[in-house]
C-alpha atoms as a PDB file:
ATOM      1  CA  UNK A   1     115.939 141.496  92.244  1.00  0.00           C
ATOM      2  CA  UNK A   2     119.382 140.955  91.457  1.00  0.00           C
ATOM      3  CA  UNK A   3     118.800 139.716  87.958  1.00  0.00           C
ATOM      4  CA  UNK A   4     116.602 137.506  85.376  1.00  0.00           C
ATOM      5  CA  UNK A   5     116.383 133.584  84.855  1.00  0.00           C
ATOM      6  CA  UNK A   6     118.507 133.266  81.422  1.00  0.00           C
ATOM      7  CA  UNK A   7     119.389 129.225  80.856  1.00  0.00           C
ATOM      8  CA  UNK A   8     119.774 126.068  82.584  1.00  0.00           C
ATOM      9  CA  UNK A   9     122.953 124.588  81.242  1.00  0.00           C
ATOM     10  CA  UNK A  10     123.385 120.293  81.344  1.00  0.00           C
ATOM     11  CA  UNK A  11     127.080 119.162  81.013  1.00  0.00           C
ATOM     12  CA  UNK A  12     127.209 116.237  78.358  1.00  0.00           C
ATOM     13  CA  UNK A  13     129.780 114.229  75.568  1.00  0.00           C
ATOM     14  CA  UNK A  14     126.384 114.753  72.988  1.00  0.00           C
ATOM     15  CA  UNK A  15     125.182 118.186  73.048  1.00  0.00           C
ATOM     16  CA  UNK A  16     122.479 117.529  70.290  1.00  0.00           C
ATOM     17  CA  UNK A  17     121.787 114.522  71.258  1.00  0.00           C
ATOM     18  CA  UNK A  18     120.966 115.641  74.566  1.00  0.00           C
ATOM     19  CA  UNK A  19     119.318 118.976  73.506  1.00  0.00           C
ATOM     20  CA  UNK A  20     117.151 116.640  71.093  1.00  0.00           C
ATOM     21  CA  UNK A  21     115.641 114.549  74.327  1.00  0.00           C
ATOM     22  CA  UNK A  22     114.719 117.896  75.737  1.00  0.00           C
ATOM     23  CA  UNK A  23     113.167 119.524  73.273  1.00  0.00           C
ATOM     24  CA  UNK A  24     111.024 116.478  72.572  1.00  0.00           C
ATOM     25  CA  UNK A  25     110.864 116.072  76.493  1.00  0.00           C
ATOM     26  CA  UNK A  26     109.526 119.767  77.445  1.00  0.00           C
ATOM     27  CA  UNK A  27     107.811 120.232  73.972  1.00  0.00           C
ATOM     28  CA  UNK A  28     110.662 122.994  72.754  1.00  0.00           C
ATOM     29  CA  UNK A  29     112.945 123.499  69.656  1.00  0.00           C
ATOM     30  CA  UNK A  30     116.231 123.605  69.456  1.00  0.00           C
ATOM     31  CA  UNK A  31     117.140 127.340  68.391  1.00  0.00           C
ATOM     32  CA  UNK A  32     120.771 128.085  68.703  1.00  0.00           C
ATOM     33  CA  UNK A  33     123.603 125.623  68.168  1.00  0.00           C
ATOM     34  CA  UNK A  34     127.520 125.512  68.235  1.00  0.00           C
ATOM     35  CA  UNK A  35     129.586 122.697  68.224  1.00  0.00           C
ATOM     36  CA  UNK A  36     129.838 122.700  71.478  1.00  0.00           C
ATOM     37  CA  UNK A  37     126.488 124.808  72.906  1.00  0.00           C
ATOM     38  CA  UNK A  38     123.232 123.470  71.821  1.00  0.00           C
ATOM     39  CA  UNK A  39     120.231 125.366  73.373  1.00  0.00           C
ATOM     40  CA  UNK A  40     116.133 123.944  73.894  1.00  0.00           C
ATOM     41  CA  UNK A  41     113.418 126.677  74.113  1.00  0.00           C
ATOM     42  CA  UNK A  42     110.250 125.808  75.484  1.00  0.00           C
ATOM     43  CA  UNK A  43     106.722 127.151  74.392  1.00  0.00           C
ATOM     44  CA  UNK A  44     106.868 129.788  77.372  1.00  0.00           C
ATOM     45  CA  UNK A  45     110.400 131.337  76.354  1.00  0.00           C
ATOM     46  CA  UNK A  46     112.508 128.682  79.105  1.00  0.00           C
ATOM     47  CA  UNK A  47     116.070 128.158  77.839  1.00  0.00           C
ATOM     48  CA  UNK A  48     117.980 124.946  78.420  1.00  0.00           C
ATOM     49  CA  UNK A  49     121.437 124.410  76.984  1.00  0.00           C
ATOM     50  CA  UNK A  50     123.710 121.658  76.703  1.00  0.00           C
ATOM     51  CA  UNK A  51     127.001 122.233  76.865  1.00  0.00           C
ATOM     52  CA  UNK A  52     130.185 119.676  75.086  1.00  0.00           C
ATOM     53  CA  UNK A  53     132.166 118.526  77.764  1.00  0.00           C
ATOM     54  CA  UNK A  54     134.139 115.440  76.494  1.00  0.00           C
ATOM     55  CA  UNK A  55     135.137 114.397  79.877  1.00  0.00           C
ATOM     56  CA  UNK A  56     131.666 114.610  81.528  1.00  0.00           C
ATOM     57  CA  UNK A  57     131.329 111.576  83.674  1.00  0.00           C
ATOM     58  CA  UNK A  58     127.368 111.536  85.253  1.00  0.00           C
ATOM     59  CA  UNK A  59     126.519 111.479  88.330  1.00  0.00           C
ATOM     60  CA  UNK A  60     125.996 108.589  90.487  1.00  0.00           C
ATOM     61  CA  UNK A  61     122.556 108.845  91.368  1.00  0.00           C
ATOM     62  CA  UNK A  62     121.191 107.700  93.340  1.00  0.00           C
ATOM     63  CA  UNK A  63     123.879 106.953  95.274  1.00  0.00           C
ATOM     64  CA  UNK A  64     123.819 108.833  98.610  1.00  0.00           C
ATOM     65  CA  UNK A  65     127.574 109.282  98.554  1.00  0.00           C
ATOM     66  CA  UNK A  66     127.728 111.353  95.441  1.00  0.00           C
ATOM     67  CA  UNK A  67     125.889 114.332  94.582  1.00  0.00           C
ATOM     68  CA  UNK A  68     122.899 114.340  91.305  1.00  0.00           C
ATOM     69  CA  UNK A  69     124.459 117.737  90.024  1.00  0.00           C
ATOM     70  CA  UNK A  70     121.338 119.257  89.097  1.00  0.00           C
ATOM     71  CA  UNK A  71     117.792 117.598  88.576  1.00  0.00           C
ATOM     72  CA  UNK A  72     114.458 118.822  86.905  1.00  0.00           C
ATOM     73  CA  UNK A  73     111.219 118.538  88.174  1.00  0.00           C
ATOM     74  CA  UNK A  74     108.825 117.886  84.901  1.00  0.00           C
ATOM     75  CA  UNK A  75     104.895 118.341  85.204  1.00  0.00           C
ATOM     76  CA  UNK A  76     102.695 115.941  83.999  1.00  0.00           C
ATOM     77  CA  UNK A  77      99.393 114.786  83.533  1.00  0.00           C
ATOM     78  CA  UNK A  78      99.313 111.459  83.186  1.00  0.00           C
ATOM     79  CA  UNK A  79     102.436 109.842  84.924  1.00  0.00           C
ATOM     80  CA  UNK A  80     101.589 106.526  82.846  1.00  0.00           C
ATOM     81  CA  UNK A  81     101.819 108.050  79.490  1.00  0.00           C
ATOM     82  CA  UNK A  82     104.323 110.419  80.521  1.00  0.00           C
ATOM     83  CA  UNK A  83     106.899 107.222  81.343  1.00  0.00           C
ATOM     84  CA  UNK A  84     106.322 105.514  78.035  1.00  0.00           C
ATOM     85  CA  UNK A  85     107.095 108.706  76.264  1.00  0.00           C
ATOM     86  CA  UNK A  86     110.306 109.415  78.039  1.00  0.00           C
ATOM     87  CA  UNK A  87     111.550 105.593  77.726  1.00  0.00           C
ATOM     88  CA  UNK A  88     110.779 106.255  73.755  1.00  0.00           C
ATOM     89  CA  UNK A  89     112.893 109.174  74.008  1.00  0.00           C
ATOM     90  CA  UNK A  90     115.903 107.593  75.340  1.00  0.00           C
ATOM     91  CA  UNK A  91     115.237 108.096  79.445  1.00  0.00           C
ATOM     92  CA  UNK A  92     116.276 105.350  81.511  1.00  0.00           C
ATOM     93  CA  UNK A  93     113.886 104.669  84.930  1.00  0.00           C
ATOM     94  CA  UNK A  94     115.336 104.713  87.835  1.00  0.00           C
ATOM     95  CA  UNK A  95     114.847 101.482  89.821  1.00  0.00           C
ATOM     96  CA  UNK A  96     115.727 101.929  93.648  1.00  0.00           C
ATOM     97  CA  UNK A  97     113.078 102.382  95.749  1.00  0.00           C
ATOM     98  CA  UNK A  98     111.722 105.636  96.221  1.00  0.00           C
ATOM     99  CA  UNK A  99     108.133 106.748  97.367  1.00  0.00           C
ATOM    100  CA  UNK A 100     106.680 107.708  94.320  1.00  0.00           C
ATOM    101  CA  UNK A 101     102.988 108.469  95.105  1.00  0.00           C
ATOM    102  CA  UNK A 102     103.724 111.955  93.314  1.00  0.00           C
ATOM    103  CA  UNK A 103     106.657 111.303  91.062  1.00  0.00           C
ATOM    104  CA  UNK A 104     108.876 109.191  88.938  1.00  0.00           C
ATOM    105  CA  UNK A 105     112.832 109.639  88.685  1.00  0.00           C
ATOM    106  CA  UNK A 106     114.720 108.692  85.449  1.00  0.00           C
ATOM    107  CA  UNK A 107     118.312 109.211  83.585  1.00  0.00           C
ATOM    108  CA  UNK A 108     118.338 111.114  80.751  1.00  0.00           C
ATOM    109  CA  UNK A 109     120.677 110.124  77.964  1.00  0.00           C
ATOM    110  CA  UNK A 110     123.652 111.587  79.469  1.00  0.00           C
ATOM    111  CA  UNK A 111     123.417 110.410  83.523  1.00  0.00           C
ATOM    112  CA  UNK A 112     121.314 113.525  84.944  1.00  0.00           C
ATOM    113  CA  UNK A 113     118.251 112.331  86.771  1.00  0.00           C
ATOM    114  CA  UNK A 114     115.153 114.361  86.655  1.00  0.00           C
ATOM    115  CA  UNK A 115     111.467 113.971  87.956  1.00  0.00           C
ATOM    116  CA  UNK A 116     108.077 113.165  86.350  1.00  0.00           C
ATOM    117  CA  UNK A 117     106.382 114.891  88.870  1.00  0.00           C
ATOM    118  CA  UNK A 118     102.513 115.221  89.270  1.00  0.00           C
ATOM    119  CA  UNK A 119      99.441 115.131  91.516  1.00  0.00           C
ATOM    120  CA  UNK A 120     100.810 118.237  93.045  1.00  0.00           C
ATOM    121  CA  UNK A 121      98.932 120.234  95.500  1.00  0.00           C
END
């Protein structure tokens, strides 16, 4: 092993904003913040930070021209529920067509998809 999982880190304009939707998103609180570093810890000790940068422009998912920068994947039980919670949140679905017999792709406030994914194997 070369070394230890430490933080996933989301370029954004909002930092809190963002960390907000994440913590309320994965169930985590927002321990450390900085004007411009804002960092989500889940219940299992996971670190996700958001990061200021003012001239953060998202990505252009889905087109297949321009890269997604990073996505999650984000278990769930109940898909249904799941959706309406993330849409409260601020999420924004993701309309093209995709086969989604075992997930669901949204934005989150900032441009960066990520996955609702269940009925895994």
């Amino acid at each position: 092993m070369i070394g230890r999982w430490r933080t996933v880190v989301f370029d954004t304009r909002d930092p809190r904003g963002l960390a907000e939707f994440y913590a309320e998103l994965l169930g985590g609180t927002v321990t450390e913040e900085e004007p411009d570093w804002v960092v989500v810890v889940d219940p299992d000790g996971r670190r996700l930070a958001c990061q200021l940068s003012p001239e953060h422009v998202a990505p252009r998912f889905p087109d297949s021209a321009a890269s997604q920068q990073v996505h999650l994947d984000v278990l769930v039980d109940d898909p249904d529920d799941a959706e309406r919670r993330v849409l409260a949140i601020g999420a924004t679905r993701v309309t093209e067509p995709h086969h989604e017999d075992r997930f669901r792709v949204f934005l989150d406030p900032a441009g960066h998809p990520f996955c609702l994914v269940f009925d895994v194997d």
